[in-house]
Protein backbone atom coordinates (compact mmCIF):
# COMPACT_ATOMS: atom_id res chain seq x y z
CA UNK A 1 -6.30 15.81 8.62
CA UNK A 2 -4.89 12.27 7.45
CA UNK A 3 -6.40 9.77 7.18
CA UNK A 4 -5.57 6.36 9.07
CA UNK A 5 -6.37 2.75 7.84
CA UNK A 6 -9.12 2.92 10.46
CA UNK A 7 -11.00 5.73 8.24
CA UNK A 8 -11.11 3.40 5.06
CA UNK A 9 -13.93 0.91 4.98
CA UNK A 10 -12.06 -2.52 3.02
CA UNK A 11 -13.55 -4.63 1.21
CA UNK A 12 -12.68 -8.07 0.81
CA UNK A 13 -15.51 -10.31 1.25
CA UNK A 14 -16.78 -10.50 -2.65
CA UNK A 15 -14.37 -11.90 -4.33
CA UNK A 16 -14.73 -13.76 -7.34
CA UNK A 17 -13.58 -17.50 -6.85
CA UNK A 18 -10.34 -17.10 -9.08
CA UNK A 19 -9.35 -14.06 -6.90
CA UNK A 20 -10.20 -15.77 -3.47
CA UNK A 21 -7.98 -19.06 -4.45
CA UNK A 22 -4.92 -16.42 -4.83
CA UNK A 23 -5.64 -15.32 -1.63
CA UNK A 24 -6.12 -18.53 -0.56
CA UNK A 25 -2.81 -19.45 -1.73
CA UNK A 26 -0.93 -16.70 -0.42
CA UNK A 27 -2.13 -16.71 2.91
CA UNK A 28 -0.69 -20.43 3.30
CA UNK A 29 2.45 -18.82 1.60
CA UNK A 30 2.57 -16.31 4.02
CA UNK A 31 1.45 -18.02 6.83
CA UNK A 32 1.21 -16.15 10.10
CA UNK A 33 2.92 -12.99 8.39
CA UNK A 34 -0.40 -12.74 6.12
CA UNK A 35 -2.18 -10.38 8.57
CA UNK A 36 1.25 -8.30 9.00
CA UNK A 37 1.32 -8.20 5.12
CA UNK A 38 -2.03 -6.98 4.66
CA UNK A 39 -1.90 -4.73 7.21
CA UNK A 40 1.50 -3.24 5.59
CA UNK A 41 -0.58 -3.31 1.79
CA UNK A 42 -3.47 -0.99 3.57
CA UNK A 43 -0.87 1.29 4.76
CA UNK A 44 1.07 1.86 2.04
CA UNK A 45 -2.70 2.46 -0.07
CA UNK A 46 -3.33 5.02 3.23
CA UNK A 47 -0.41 6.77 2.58
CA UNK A 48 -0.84 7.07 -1.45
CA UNK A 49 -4.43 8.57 -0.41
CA UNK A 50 -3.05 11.10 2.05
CA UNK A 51 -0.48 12.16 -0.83
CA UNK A 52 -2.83 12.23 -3.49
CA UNK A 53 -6.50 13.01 -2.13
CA UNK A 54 -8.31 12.56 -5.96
CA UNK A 55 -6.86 9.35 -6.53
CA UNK A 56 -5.86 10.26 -9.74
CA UNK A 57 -2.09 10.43 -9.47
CA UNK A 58 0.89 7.76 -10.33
CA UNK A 59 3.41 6.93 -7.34
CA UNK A 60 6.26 5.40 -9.07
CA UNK A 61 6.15 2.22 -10.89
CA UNK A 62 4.09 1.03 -7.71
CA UNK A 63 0.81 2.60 -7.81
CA UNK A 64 -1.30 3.53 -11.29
CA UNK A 65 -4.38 4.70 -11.71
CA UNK A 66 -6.22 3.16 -14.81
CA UNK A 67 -9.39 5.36 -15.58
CA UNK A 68 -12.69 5.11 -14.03
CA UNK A 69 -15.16 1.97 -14.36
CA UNK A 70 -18.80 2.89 -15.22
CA UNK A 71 -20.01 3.44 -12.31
CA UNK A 72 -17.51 6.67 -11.32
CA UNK A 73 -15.62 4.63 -9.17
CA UNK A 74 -11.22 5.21 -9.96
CA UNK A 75 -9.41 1.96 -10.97
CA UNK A 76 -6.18 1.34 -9.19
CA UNK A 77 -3.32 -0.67 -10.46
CA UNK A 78 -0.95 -1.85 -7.44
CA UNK A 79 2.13 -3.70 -7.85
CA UNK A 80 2.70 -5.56 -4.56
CA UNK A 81 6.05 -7.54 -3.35
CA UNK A 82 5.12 -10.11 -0.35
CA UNK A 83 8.07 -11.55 1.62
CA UNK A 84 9.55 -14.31 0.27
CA UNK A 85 8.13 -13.61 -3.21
CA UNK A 86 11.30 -12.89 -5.63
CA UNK A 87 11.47 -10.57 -8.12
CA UNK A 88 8.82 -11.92 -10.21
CA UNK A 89 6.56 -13.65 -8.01
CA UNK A 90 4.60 -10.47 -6.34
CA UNK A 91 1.18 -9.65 -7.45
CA UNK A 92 -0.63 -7.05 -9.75
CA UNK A 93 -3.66 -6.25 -7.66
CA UNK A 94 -6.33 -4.18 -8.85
CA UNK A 95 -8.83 -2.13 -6.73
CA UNK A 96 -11.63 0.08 -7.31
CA UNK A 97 -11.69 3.19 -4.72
CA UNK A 98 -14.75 5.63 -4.02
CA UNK A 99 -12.50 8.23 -2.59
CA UNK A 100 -15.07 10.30 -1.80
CA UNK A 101 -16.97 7.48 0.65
CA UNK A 102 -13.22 6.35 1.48
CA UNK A 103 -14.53 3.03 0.24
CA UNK A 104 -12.00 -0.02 -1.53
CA UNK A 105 -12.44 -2.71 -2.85
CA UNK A 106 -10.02 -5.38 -3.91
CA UNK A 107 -11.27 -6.47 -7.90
CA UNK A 108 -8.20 -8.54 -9.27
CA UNK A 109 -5.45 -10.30 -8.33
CA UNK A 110 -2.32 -12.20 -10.56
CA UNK A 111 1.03 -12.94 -9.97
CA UNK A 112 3.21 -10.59 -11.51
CA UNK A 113 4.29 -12.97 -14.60
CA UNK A 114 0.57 -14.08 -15.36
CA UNK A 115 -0.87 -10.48 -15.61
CA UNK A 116 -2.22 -7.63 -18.90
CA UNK A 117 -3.39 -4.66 -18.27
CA UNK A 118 -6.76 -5.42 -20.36
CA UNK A 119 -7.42 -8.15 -17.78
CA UNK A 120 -7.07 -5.90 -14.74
CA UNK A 121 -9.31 -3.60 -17.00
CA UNK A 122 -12.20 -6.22 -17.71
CA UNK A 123 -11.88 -7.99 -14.01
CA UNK A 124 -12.23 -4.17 -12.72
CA UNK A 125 -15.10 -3.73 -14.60
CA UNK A 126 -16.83 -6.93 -13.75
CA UNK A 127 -16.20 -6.02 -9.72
CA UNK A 128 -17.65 -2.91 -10.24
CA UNK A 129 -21.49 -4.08 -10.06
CA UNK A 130 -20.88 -5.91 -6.52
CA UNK A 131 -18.88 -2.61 -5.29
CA UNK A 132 -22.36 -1.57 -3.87
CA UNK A 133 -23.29 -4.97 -2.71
């Protein structure tokens, strides 16, 4: 059976403070097309987890998993495009995902210019201890 966003608990209430001023910043961007946007981002993750069911799979150049953090839990490399963004202006978000507990947790954020794969890595591994919280 597929799953639906419904079945995936999100989390997006710990965020560090660097992470929730990029939110910050692009809800105003967004403005009342934020909600739509996130609710498009959740999908598109919903759909990469009915396709690949361990997580462990690439999807393009848009979705990439990067290993596992300590704890177990798979690190997932999204590149994201928002409205309004331009070609180099969408973000590099990084989640951690208990696919198991259909848990996920948004870790990092950047804009696509200002991002390394080593500090998706580290800011992964750092969001790993409040995954649980």
């Amino acid at each position: 059976m597929a799953l639906t966003v419904g079945d995936i608990h999100w989390r997006y209430d710990n965020l560090n403070s660097e992470l929730a001023d990029l939110v910050d910043d692009v809800r105003g961007q967004l403005g009342a097309r934020y909600a739509a946007d996130v609710d498009a981002l959740r999908l598109y993750l919903v759909q990469y987890f009915n396709s690949y069911r361990h997580c462990s799979e690439k999807q393009g150049d848009s979705i990439n998993p990067i290993g596992a953090s300590e704890s177990g839990l798979k690190r997932l490399k999204v590149r994201w495009t928002y409205p309004g963004s331009g070609k180099s202006g969408g973000l590099r978000l990084g989640f951690l995902l208990d696919c198991d507990e259909r848990r996920v947790m948004l870790g990092y954020g950047r804009r696509r210019r200002d991002t390394s794969d080593s500090a998706l890595r580290a800011a992964l591994d750092e969001a790993d201890a409040r995954f649980s919280e």
